[in-house]
Protein backbone atom coordinates (compact mmCIF):
# COMPACT_ATOMS: atom_id res chain seq x y z
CA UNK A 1 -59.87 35.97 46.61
CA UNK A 2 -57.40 33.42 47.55
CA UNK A 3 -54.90 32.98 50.76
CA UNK A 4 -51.20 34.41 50.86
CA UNK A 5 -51.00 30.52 52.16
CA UNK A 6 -52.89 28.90 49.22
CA UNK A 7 -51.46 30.86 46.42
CA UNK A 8 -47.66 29.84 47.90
CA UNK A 9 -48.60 26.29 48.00
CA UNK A 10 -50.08 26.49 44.28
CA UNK A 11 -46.81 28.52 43.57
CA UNK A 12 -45.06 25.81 45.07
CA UNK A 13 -46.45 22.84 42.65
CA UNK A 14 -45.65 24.73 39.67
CA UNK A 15 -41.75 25.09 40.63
CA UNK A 16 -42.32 21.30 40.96
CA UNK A 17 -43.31 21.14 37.64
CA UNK A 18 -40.05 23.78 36.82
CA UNK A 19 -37.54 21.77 38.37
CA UNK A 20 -38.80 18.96 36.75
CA UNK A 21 -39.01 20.29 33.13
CA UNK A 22 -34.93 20.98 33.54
CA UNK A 23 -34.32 17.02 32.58
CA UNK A 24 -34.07 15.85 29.33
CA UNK A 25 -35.10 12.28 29.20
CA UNK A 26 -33.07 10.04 26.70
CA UNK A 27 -35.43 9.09 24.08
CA UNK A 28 -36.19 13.08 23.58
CA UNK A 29 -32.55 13.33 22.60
CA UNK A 30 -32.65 10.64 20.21
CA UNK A 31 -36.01 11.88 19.03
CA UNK A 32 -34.45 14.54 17.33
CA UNK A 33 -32.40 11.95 15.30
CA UNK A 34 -34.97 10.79 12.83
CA UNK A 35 -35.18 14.04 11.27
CA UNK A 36 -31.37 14.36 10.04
CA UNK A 37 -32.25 11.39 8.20
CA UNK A 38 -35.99 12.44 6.54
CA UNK A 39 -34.27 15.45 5.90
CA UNK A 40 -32.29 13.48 2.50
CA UNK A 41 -35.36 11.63 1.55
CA UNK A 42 -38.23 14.17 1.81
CA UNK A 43 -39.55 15.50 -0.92
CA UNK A 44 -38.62 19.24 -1.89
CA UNK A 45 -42.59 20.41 -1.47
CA UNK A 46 -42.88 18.99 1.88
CA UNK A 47 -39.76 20.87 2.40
CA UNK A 48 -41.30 23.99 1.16
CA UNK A 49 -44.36 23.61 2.95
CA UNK A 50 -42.70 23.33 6.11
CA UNK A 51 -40.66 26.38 5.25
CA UNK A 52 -44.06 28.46 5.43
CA UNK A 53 -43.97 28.23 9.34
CA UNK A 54 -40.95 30.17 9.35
CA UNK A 55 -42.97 33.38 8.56
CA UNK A 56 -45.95 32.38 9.91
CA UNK A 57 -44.67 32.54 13.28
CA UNK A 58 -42.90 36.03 12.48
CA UNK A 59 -46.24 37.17 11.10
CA UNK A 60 -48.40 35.81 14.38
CA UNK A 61 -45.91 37.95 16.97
CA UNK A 62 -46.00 41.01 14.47
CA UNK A 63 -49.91 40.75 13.81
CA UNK A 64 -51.47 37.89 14.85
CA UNK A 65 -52.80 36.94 11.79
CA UNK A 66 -54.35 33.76 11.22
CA UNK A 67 -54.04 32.06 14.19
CA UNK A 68 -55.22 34.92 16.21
CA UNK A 69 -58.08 33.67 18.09
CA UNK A 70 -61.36 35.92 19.22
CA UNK A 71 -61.49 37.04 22.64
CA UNK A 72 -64.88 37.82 22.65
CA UNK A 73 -65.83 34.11 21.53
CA UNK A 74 -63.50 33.08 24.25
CA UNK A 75 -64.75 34.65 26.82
CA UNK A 76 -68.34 33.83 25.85
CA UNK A 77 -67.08 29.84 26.35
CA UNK A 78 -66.08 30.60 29.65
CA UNK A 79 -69.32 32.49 30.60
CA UNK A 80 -71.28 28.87 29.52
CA UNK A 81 -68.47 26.94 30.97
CA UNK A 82 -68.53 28.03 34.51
CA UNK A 83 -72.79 28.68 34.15
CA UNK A 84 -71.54 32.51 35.35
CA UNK A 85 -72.71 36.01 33.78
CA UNK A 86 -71.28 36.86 30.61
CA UNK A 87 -67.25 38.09 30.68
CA UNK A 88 -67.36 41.10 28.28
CA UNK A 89 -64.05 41.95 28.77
CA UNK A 90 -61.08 40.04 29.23
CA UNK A 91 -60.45 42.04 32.50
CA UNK A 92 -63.46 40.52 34.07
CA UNK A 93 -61.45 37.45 33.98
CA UNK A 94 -58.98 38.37 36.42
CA UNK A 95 -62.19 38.20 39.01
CA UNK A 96 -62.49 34.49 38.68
CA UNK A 97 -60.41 31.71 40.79
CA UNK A 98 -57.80 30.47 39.83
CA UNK A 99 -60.04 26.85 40.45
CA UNK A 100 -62.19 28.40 37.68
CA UNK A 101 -59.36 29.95 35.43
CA UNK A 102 -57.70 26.27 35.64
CA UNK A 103 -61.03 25.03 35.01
CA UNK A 104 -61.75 26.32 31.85
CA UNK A 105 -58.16 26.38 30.88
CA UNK A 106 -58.09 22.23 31.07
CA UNK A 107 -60.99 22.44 29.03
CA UNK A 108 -59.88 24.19 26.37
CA UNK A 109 -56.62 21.86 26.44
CA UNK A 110 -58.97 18.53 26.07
CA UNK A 111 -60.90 20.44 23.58
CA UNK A 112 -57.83 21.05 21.45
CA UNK A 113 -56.51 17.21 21.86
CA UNK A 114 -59.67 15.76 20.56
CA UNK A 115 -59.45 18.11 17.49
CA UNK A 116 -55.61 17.33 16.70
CA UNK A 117 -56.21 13.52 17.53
CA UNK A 118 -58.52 13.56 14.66
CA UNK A 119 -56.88 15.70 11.92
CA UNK A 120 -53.44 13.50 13.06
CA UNK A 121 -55.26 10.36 11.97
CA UNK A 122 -57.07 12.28 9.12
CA UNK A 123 -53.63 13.11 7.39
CA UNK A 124 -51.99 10.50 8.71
CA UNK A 125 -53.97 8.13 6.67
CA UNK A 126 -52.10 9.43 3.71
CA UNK A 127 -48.62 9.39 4.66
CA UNK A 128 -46.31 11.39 3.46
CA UNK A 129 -48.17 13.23 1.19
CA UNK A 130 -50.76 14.58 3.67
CA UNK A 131 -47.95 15.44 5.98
CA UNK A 132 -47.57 18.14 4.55
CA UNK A 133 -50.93 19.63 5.19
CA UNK A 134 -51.13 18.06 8.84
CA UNK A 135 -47.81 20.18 10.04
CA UNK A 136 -49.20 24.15 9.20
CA UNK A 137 -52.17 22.91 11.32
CA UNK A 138 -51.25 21.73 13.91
CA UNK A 139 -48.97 24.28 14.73
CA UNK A 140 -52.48 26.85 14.40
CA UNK A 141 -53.70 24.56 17.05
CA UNK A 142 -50.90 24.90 19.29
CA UNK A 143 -50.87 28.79 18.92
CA UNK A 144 -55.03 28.41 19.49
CA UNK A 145 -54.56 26.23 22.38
CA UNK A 146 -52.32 28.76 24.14
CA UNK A 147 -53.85 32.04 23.11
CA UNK A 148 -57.16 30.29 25.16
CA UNK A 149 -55.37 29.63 28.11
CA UNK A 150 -53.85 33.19 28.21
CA UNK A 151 -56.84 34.38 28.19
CA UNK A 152 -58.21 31.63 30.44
CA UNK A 153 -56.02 33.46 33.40
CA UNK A 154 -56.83 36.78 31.95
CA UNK A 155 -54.28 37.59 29.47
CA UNK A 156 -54.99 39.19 25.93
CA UNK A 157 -53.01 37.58 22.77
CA UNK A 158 -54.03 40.43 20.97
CA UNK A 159 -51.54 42.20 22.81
CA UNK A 160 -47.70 41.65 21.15
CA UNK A 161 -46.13 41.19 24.45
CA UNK A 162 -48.32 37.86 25.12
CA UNK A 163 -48.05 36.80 21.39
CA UNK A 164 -44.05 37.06 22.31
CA UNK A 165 -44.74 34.85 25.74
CA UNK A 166 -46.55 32.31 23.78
CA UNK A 167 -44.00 31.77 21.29
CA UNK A 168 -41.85 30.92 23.76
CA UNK A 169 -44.08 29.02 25.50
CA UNK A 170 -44.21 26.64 22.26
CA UNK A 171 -40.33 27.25 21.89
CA UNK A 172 -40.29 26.06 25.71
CA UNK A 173 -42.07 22.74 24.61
CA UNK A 174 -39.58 21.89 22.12
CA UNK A 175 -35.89 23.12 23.70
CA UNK A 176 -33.30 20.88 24.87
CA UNK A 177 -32.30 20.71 28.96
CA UNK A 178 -30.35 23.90 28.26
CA UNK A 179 -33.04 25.95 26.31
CA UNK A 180 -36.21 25.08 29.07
CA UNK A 181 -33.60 26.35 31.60
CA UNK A 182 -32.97 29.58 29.95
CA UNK A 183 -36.28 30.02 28.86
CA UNK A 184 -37.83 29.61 31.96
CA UNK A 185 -35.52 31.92 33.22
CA UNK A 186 -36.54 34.63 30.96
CA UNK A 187 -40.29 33.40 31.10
CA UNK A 188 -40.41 33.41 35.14
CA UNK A 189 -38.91 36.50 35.53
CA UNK A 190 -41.47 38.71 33.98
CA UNK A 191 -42.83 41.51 36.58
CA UNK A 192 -46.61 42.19 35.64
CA UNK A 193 -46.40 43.99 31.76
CA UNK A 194 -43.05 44.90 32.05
CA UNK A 195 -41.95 43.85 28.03
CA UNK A 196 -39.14 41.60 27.99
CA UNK A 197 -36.68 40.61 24.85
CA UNK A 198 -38.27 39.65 21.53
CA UNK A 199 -37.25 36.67 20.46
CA UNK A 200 -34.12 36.49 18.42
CA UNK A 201 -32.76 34.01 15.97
CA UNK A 202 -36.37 32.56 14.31
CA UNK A 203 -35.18 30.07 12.57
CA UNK A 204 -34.00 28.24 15.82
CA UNK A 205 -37.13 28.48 17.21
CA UNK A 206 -38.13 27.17 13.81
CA UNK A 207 -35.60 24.32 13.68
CA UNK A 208 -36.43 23.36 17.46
CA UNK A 209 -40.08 22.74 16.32
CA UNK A 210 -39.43 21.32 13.42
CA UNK A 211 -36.58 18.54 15.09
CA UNK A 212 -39.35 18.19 18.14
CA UNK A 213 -41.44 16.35 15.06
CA UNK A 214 -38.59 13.82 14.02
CA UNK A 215 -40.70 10.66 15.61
CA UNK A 216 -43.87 12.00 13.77
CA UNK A 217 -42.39 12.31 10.61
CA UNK A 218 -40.96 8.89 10.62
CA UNK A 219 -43.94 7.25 11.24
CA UNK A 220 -46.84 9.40 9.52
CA UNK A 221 -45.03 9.05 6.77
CA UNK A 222 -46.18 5.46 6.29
CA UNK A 223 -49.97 5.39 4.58
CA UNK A 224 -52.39 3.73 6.95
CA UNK A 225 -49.92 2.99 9.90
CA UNK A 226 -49.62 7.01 9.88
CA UNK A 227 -53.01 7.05 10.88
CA UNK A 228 -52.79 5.67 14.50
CA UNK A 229 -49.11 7.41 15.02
CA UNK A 230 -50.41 10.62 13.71
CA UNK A 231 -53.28 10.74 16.15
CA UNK A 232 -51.19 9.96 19.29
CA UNK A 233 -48.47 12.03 18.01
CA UNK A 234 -50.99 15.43 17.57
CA UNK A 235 -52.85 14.62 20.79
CA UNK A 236 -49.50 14.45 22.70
CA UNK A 237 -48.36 17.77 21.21
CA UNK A 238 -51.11 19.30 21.88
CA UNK A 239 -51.28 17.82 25.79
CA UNK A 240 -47.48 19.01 26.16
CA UNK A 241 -47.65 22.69 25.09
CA UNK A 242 -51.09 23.16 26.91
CA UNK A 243 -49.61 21.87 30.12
CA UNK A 244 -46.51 24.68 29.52
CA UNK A 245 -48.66 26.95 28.46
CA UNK A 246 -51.14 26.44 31.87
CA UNK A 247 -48.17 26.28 34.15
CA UNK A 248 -46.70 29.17 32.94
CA UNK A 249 -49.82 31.67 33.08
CA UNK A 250 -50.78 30.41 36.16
CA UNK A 251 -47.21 31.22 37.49
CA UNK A 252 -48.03 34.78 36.26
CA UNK A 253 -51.20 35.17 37.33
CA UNK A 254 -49.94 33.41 40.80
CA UNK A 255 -47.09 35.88 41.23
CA UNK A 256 -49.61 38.52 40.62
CA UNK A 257 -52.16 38.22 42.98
CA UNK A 258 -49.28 37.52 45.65
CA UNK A 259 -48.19 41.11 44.91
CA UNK A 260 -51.48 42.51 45.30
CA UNK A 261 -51.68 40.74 48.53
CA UNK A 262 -48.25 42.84 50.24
């Protein structure tokens, strides 16, 4: 479908991207601050609230549950998308591009930051009080966003092992300079399906979402002003994990085709 040469050079971009990612810019340390603070002052339901996403991500890797997206109304938006007959089967995907499987993958991503700019001023409006609906949800959007672009390059989330991927994909989003390096490690080194660890400790990858959010929390929590921070804030979330999220399948989905082509 593609040349050895092309695929290398696309290859190439994304370890561009890698090498990148391995900085931690100052203000995303100090981003993390805010929270140690809220933590004193927030009330005890917000608290609670937030303590749902705990087992909510357990649940999604063991199940799926809520936030498991359909494939089959996936794949129908990329059938309209690219005007091309209808993908039945997520292994149809693996047929297209990867100009088209980018394609509908950005799409997805913009489709996702419109949403969460608009439920981030919608609870933001509140302040603290809405907060606490405006955190559960956004994190289903995340999960949403990357499910779609996993199956954008032809991956199913209904299948553990990708559920796993994805949660470190968001995990990924949200780690210091020394957790994107060892994720992307563990992510990058995946051979085809060959399962790789679970994810241990939860209630890091809890507490590194949940720190990521500091800024948000600081702000949001102010009625009206929370409005305009909690849009930009959501958008931006949702704008970092689906560029992860799209680098790292593509990777994949790169590496694959280059074995195909030995």
């Amino acid at each position: 479908m593609e040349t050895k040469e092309y695929l290398i050079t696309q290859l190439n971009e994304i370890e561009k991207w890698e090498k990148d990612q391995k900085s931690v810019f100052f203000w995303e340390k100090i981003g993390r601050i805010p929270f140690m603070i809220l933590d004193k002052i927030t009330p005890k339901f917000i608290h609670d609230k937030i303590g749902v996403i705990l087992d909510e991500l357990s649940k999604y890797v063991n199940a799926g549950g809520q936030y498991l997206v359909s494939v089959p109304s996936t794949l129908n938006r990329m059938s309209k998308e690219l005007s091309i007959q209808e993908l039945t089967e997520i292994e149809m995907v693996n047929q297209l591009s990867l100009e088209q499987m980018d394609r509908v993958s950005n799409d997805f991503i913009a489709s996702r930051k419109q949403f969460a700019k608009v439920q981030g001023a919608t609870t933001g409006f509140g302040g603290m009080f809405t907060i606490a609906i405006d955190i559960p949800i956004l994190l289903g959007l995340t999960l949403k966003t990357l499910q779609e672009i996993a199956i954008s390059y032809g991956y199913d989330p209904n299948d553990q092992m990708e559920r796993v991927f994805i949660i470190k994909c968001l995990q990924f989003t949200s780690a210091d300079i020394v957790g994107k390096k060892a994720i992307l490690e563990e992510l990058t080194n995946i051979e085809g399906k060959k399962a790789f660890s679970q994810i241990e400790g939860w209630r890091e990858v809890f507490y590194t979402y949940r720190d990521n959010m500091g800024w948000k929390k600081l702000f949001q929590m102010i009625p009206i002003a929370g409005l305009i921070f909690g849009a930009y804030v959501n958008k931006q979330a949702i704008e970092d994990v689906g560029e992860a999220g799209r680098m790292l399948y593509k990777k994949r989905r790169i590496m694959e085709r280059l074995h195909d082509l030995k």
